[in-house]
Protein backbone atom coordinates (compact mmCIF):
# COMPACT_ATOMS: atom_id res chain seq x y z
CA UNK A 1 48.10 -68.06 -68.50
CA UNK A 2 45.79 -65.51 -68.84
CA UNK A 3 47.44 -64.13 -72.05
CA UNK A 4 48.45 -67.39 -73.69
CA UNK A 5 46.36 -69.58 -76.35
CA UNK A 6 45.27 -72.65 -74.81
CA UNK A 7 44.95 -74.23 -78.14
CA UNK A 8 48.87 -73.49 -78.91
CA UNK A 9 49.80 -74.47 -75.60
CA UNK A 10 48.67 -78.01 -76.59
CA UNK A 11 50.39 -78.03 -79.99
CA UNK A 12 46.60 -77.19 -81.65
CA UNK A 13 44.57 -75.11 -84.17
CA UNK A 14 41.19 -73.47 -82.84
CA UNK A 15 38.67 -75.39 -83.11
CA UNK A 16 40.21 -78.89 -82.78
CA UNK A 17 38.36 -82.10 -81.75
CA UNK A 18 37.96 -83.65 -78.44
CA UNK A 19 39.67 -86.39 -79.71
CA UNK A 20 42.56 -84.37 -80.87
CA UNK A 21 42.75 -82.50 -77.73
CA UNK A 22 42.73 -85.93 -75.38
CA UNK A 23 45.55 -86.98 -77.79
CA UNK A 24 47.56 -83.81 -77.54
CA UNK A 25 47.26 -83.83 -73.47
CA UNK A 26 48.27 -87.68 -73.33
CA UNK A 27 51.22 -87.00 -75.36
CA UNK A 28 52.59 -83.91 -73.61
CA UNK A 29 51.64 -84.89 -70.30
CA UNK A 30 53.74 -88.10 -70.69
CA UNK A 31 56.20 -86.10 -71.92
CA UNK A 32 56.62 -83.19 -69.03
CA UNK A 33 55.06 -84.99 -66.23
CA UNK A 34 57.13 -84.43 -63.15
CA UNK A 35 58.06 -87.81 -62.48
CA UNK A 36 59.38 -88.53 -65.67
CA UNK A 37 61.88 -84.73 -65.53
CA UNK A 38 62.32 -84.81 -61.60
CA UNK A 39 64.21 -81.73 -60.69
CA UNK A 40 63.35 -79.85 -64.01
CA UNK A 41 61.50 -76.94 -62.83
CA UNK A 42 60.86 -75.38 -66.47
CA UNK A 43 59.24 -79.09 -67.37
CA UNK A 44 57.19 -78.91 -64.30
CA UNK A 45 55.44 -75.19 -65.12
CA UNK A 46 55.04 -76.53 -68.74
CA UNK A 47 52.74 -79.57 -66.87
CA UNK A 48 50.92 -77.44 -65.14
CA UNK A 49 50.29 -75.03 -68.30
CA UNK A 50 49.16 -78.42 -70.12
CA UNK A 51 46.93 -79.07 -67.12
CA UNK A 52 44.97 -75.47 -67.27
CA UNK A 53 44.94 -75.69 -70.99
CA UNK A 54 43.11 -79.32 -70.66
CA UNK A 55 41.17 -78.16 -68.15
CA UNK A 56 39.34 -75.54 -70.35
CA UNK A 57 39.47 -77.34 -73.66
CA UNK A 58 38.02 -79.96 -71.97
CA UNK A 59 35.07 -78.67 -70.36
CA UNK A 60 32.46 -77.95 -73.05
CA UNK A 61 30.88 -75.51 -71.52
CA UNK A 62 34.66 -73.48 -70.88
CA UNK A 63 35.43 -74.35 -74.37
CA UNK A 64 32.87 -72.50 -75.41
CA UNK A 65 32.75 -69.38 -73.35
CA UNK A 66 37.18 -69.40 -74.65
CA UNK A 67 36.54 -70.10 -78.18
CA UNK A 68 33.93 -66.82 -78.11
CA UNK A 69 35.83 -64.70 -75.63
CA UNK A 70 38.88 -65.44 -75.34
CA UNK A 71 39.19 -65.39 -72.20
CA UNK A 72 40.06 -67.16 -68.96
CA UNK A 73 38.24 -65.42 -66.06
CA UNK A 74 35.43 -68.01 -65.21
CA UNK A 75 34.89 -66.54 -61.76
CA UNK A 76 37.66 -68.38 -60.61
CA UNK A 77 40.96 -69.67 -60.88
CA UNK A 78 41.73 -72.26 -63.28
CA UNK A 79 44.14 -74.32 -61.22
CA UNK A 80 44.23 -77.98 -62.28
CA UNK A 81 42.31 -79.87 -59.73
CA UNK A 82 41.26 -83.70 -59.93
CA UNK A 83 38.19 -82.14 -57.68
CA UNK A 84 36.84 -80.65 -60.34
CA UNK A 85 35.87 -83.63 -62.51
CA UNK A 86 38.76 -85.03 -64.46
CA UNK A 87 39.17 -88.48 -64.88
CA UNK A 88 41.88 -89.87 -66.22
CA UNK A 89 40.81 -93.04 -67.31
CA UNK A 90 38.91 -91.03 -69.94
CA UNK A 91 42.40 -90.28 -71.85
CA UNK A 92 41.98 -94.39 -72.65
CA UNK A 93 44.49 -95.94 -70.63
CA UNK A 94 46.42 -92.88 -69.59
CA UNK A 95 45.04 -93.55 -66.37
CA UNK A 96 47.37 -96.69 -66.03
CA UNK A 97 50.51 -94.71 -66.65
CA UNK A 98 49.00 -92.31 -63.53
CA UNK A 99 48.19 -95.12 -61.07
CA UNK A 100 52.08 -96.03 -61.58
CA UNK A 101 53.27 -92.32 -60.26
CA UNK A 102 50.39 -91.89 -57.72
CA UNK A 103 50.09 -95.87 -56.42
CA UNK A 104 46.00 -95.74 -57.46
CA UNK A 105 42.94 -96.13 -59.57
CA UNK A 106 42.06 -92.17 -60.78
CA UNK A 107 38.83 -92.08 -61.68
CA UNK A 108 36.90 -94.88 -63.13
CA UNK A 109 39.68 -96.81 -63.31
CA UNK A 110 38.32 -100.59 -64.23
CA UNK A 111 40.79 -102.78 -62.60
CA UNK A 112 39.12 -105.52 -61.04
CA UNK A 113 38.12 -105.03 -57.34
CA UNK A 114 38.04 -107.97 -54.45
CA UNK A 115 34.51 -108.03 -54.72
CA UNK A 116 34.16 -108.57 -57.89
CA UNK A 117 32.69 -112.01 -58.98
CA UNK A 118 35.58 -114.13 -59.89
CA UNK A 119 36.01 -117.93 -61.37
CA UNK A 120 37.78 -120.18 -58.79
CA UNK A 121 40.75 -122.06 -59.75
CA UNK A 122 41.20 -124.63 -62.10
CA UNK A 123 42.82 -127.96 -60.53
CA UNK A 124 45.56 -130.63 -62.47
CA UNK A 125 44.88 -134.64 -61.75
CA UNK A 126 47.59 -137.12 -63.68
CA UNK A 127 46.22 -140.70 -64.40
CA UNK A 128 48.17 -143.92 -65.59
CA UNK A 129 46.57 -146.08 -67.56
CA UNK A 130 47.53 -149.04 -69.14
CA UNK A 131 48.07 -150.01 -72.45
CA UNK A 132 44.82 -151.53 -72.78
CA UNK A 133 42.78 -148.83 -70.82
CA UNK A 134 44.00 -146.19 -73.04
CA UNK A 135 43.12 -148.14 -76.32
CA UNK A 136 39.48 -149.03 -75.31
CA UNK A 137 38.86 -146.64 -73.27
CA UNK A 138 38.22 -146.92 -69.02
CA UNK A 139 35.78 -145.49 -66.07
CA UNK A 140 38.54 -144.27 -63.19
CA UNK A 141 37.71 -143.30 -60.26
CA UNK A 142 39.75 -140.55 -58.77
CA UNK A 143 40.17 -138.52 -55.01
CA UNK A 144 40.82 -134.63 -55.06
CA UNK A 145 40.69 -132.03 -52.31
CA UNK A 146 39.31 -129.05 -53.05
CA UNK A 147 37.53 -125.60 -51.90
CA UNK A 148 33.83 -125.97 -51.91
CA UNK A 149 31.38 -123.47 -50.80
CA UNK A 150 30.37 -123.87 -47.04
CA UNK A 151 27.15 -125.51 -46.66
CA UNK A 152 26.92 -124.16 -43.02
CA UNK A 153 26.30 -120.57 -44.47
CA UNK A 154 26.03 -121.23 -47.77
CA UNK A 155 28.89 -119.84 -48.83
CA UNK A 156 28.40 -116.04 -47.15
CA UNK A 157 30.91 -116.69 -43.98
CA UNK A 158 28.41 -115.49 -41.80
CA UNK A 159 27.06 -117.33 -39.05
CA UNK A 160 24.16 -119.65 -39.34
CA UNK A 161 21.22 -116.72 -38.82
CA UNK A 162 22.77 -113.58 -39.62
CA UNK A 163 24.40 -112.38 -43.05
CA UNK A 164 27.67 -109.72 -43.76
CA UNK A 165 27.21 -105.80 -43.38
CA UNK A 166 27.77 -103.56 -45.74
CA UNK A 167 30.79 -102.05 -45.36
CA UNK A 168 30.25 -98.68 -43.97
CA UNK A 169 33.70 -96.93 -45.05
CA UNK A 170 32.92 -97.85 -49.07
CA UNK A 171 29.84 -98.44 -48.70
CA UNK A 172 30.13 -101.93 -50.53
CA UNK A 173 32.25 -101.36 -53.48
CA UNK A 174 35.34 -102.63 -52.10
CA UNK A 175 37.57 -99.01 -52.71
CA UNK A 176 37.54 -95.99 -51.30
CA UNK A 177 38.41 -92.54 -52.68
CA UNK A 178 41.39 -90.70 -51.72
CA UNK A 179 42.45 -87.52 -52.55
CA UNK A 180 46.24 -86.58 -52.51
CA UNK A 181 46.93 -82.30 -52.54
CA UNK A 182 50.42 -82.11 -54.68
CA UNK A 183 52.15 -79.09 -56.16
CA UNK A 184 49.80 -79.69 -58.92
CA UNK A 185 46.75 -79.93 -58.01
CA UNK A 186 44.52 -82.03 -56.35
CA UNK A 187 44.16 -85.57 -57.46
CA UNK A 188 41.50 -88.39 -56.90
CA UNK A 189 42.70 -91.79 -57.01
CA UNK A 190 41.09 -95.30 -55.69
CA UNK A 191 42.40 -97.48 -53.15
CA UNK A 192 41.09 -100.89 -51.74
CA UNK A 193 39.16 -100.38 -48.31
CA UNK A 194 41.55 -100.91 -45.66
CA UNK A 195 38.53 -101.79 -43.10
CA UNK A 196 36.63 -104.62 -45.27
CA UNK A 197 39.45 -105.77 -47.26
CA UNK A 198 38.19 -104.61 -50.43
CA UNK A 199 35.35 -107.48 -49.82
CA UNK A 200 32.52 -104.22 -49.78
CA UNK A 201 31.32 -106.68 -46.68
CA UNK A 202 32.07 -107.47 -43.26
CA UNK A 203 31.23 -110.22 -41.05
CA UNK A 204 30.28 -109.60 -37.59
CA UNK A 205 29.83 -113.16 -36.48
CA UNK A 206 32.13 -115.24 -38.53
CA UNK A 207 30.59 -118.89 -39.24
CA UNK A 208 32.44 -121.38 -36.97
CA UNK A 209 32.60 -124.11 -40.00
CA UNK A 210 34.90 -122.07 -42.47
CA UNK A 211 35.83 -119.33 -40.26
CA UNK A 212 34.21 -116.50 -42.00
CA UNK A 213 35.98 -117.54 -45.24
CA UNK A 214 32.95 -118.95 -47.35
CA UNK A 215 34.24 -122.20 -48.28
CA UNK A 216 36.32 -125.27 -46.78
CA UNK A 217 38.79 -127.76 -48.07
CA UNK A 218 36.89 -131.27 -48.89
CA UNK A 219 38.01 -134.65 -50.29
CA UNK A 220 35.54 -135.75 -52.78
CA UNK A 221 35.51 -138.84 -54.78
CA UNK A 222 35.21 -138.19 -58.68
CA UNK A 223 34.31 -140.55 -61.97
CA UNK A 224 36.48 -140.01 -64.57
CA UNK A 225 35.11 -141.57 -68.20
CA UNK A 226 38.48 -141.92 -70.28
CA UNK A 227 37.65 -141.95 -74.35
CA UNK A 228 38.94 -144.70 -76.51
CA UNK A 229 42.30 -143.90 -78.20
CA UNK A 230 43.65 -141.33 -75.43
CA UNK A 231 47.48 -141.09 -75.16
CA UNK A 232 50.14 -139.93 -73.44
CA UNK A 233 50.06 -136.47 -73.20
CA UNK A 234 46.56 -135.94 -73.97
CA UNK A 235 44.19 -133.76 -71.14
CA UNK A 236 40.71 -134.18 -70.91
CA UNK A 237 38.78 -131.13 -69.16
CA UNK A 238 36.24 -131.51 -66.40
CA UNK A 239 33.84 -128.27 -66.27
CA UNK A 240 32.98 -127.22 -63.16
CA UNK A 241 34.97 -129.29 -60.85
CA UNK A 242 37.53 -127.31 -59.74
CA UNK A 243 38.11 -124.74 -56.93
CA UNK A 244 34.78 -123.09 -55.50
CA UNK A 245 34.01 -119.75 -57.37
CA UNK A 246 34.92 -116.20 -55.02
CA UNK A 247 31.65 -113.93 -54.65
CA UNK A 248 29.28 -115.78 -56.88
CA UNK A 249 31.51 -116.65 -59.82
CA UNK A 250 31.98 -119.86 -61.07
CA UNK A 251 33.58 -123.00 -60.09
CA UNK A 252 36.79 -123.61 -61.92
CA UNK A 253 38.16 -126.76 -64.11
CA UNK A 254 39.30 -130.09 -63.40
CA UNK A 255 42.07 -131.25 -65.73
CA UNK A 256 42.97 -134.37 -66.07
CA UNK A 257 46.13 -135.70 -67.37
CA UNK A 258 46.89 -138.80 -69.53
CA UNK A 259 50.08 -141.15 -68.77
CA UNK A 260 49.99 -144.37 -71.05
CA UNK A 261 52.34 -147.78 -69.47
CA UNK A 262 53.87 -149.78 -72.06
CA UNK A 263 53.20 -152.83 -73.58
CA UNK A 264 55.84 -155.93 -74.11
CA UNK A 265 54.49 -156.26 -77.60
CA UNK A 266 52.67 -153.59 -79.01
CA UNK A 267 54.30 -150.24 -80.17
CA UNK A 268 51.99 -147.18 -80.79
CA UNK A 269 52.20 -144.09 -82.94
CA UNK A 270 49.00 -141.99 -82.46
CA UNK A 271 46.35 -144.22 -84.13
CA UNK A 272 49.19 -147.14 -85.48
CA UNK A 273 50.17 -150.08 -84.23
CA UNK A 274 53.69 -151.66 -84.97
CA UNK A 275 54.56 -155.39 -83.90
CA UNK A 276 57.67 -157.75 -85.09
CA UNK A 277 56.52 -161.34 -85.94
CA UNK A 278 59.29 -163.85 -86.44
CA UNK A 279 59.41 -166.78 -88.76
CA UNK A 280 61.44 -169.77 -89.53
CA UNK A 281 64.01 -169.29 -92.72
CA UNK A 282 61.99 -172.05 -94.17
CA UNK A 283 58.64 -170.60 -93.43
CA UNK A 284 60.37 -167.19 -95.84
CA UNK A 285 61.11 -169.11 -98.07
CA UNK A 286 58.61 -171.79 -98.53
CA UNK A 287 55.07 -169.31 -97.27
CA UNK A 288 53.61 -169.96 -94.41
CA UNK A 289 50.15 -168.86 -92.54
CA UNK A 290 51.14 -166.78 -89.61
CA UNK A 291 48.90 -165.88 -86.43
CA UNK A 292 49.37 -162.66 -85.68
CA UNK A 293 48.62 -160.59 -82.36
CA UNK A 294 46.33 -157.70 -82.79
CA UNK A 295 44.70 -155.78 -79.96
CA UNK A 296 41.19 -157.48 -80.95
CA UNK A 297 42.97 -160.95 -80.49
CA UNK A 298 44.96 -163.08 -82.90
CA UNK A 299 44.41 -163.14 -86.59
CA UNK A 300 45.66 -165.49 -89.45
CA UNK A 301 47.25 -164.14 -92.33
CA UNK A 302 49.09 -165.65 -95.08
CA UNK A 303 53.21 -165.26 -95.95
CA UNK A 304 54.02 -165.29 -99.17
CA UNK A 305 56.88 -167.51 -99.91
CA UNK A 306 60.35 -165.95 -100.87
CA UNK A 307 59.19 -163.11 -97.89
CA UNK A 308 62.20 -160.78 -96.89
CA UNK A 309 63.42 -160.12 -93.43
CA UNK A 310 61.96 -156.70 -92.58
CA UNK A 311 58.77 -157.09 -94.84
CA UNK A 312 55.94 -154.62 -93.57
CA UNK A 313 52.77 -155.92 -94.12
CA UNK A 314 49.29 -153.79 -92.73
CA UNK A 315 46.01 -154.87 -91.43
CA UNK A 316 44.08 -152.07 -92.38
CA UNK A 317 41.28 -150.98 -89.15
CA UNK A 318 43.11 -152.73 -86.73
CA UNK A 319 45.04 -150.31 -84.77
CA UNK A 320 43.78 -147.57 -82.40
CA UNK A 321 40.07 -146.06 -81.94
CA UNK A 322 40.39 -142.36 -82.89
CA UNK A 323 39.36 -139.96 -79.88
CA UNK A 324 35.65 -138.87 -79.99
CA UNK A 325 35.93 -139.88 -84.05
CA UNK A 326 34.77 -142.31 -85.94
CA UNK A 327 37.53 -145.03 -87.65
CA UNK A 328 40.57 -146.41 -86.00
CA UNK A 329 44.20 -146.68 -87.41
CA UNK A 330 45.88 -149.57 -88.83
CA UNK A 331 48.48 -151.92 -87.91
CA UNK A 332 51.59 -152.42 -89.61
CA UNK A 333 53.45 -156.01 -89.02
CA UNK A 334 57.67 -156.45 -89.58
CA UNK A 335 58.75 -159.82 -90.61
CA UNK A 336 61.74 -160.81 -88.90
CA UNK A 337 63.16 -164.13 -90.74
CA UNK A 338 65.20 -165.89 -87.83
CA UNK A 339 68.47 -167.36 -89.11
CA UNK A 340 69.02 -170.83 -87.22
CA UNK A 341 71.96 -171.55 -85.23
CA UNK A 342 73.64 -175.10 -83.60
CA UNK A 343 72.14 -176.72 -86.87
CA UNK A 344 72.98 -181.21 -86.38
CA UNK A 345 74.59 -183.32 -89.27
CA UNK A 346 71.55 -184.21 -90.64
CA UNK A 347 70.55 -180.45 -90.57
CA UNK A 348 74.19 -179.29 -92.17
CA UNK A 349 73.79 -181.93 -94.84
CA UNK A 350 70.49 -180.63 -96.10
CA UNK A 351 71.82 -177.20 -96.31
CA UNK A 352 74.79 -178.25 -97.97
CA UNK A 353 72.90 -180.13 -100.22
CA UNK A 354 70.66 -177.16 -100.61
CA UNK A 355 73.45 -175.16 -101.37
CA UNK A 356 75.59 -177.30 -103.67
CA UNK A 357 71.56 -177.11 -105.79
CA UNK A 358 71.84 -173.64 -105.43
CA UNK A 359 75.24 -173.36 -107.33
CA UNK A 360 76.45 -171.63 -103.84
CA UNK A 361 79.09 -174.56 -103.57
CA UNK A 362 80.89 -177.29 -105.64
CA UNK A 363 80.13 -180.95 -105.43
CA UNK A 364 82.44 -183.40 -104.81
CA UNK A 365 84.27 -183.56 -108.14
CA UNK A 366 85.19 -179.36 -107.16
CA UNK A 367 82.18 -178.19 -110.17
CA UNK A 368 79.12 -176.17 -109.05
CA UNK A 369 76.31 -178.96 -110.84
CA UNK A 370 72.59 -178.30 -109.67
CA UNK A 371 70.81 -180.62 -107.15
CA UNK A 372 69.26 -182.44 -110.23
CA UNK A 373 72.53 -182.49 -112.18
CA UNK A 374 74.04 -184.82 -108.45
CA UNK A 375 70.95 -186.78 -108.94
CA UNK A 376 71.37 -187.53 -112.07
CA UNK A 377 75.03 -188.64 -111.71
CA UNK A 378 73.67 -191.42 -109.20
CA UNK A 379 72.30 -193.17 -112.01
CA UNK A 380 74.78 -192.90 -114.08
């Protein structure tokens, strides 16, 4: 490479950016990398020509000394070598694509390590409530088992008395550097400590209440206070009483889920109430004052006469409480006019008579007279 332009190599004009030299590197190293032309011995020189050209464009310091001299004679070769400093997670997730060839973290790579703090899990509870419960709200009381932090060792996993080691391999960050010699260099990549686990601790003398794992499995007994105006479907979040948290993170959720029973004579549509009331064909026709069933108790209200099977009246307010709101929704009531059946004489007669009034039917004589027309032929 000593005769070539490093800044052509990478697709460049002298002088160019860092920026535009990460970006040329990502893209042609992507492109030629090994892996990706396997058996392609012309696309693996061009990868290691991208590498040396990177490798001085890089480096300030080479940069400059090539940009005056042209040059490559450092005092050394110019072989690409993850020894000498580069870090792939500088090319701004590059460094992902390279744990995927190479099985590791190069670099700083910042995927999350075992000993990181981390937020225990969240837990799922399902509660049925009744009709009633759900409307005005309830106080439940419910039983969960659960990880909580060991109060033998508070939560360490050592024995009572003594406390974890750092890990003398990583030296208590939980990964380890490895370096793997290839064809192409040398390259630097990090790998979970195989003697603590990735924990960055060990325990010598494991605590005999959770075993050395920090926490243990407990039933507790937990109050639940259920809003007015919850429904099916509806979850209501519990902060902080879930699964113990791993290396000092926080506890997770509790989440609590909402089933609603049925009621024989109340039907609900997120804040509504529907209800059928039935009344007598004379109460339709005549008016009547109905009681009707609300979820605050009974309530009169008055039927016009001439009312219609499948009248909807509403009773504004009275339905369901909204959920941490103020108001409540309102409830809508169908009339349902109830024909009667296995009428008696007497009760036949009056129809007809009501009828023959009407005009529905003739009278006797075969014309359709009104009821006071027949009256007034019995004076006649």
């Amino acid at each position: 490479m000593a005769n070539k332009d490093y800044y052509e190599v990478l697709g460049l004009q002298k002088g160019a950016s860092d920026d535009e030299i990460k970006k040329a590197f990502r893209k042609l190293a992507l492109k030629y990398h090994p892996d990706r032309n396997q058996g392609n011995k012309e696309a693996e020189e061009r990868f290691k020509e991208i590498n040396e050209a990177y490798q001085v464009l890089s480096d300030p310091q080479k940069k400059s000394q090539y940009d005056q001299f042209g040059t490559t004679d450092f005092g050394g070769s110019q072989g690409f070598s993850g020894a000498q400093g580069f870090d792939f997670s500088d090319l701004g997730g590059f460094g992902d694509i390279f744990d995927s060839f190479f099985g590791g973290g190069f670099g700083g790579s910042s995927r999350k390590r075992k000993n990181a703090p981390q937020k225990g899990n969240d837990l799922e509870y399902s509660i049925s409530l009744t009709f009633e419960e759900a409307v005005f709200g309830a106080e439940k009381q419910i039983s969960i088992t659960r990880s909580e932090k060991c109060e033998k060792c508070n939560g360490t996993g050592a024995k009572h008395g003594t406390k974890p080691h750092t890990c003398d391999k990583c030296g208590g960050t939980g990964q380890v550097r490895i370096q793997r010699n290839t064809p192409l260099g040398s390259f630097v990549s990090m790998s979970t400590c195989d003697k603590c686990g990735g924990k960055g601790t060990i325990i010598k003398d494991p605590c005999p209440e959770c075993k050395g794992r920090g926490s243990v499995r407990k039933q507790r007994r937990i109050k639940v206070n259920i809003p007015a105006g919850v429904d099916t479907g509806n979850v209501i979040p519990i902060r902080g009483q879930g699964e113990h948290g791993v290396n000092g993170g926080p506890a997770g959720d509790l989440y609590i889920n909402i089933r609603v029973g049925n009621h024989p004579k109340f039907k609900r549509k997120q804040f509504d109430i529907y209800i059928d009331e039935h009344i007598s064909f004379g109460s339709a026709v005549l008016g009547t004052e109905l009681k009707v069933a609300t979820i605050d108790g009974d309530v009169k209200y008055q039927i016009p006469s001439g009312t219609q099977s499948g009248t909807v009246f509403r009773l504004k307010g009275k339905g369901v409480p909204r959920v941490n709101s103020h108001g409540r929704g309102d409830q809508y009531v169908n009339i349902i006019v109830d024909i009667p059946k296995n009428l008696n004489k007497k009760q036949k007669d009056a129809l007809y008579a009501f009828m023959v009034a009407s005009g529905e039917l003739p009278d006797s004589e075969g014309n359709k007279k009104s009821f006071m027309d027949k009256i007034k032929d019995n004076f006649k």
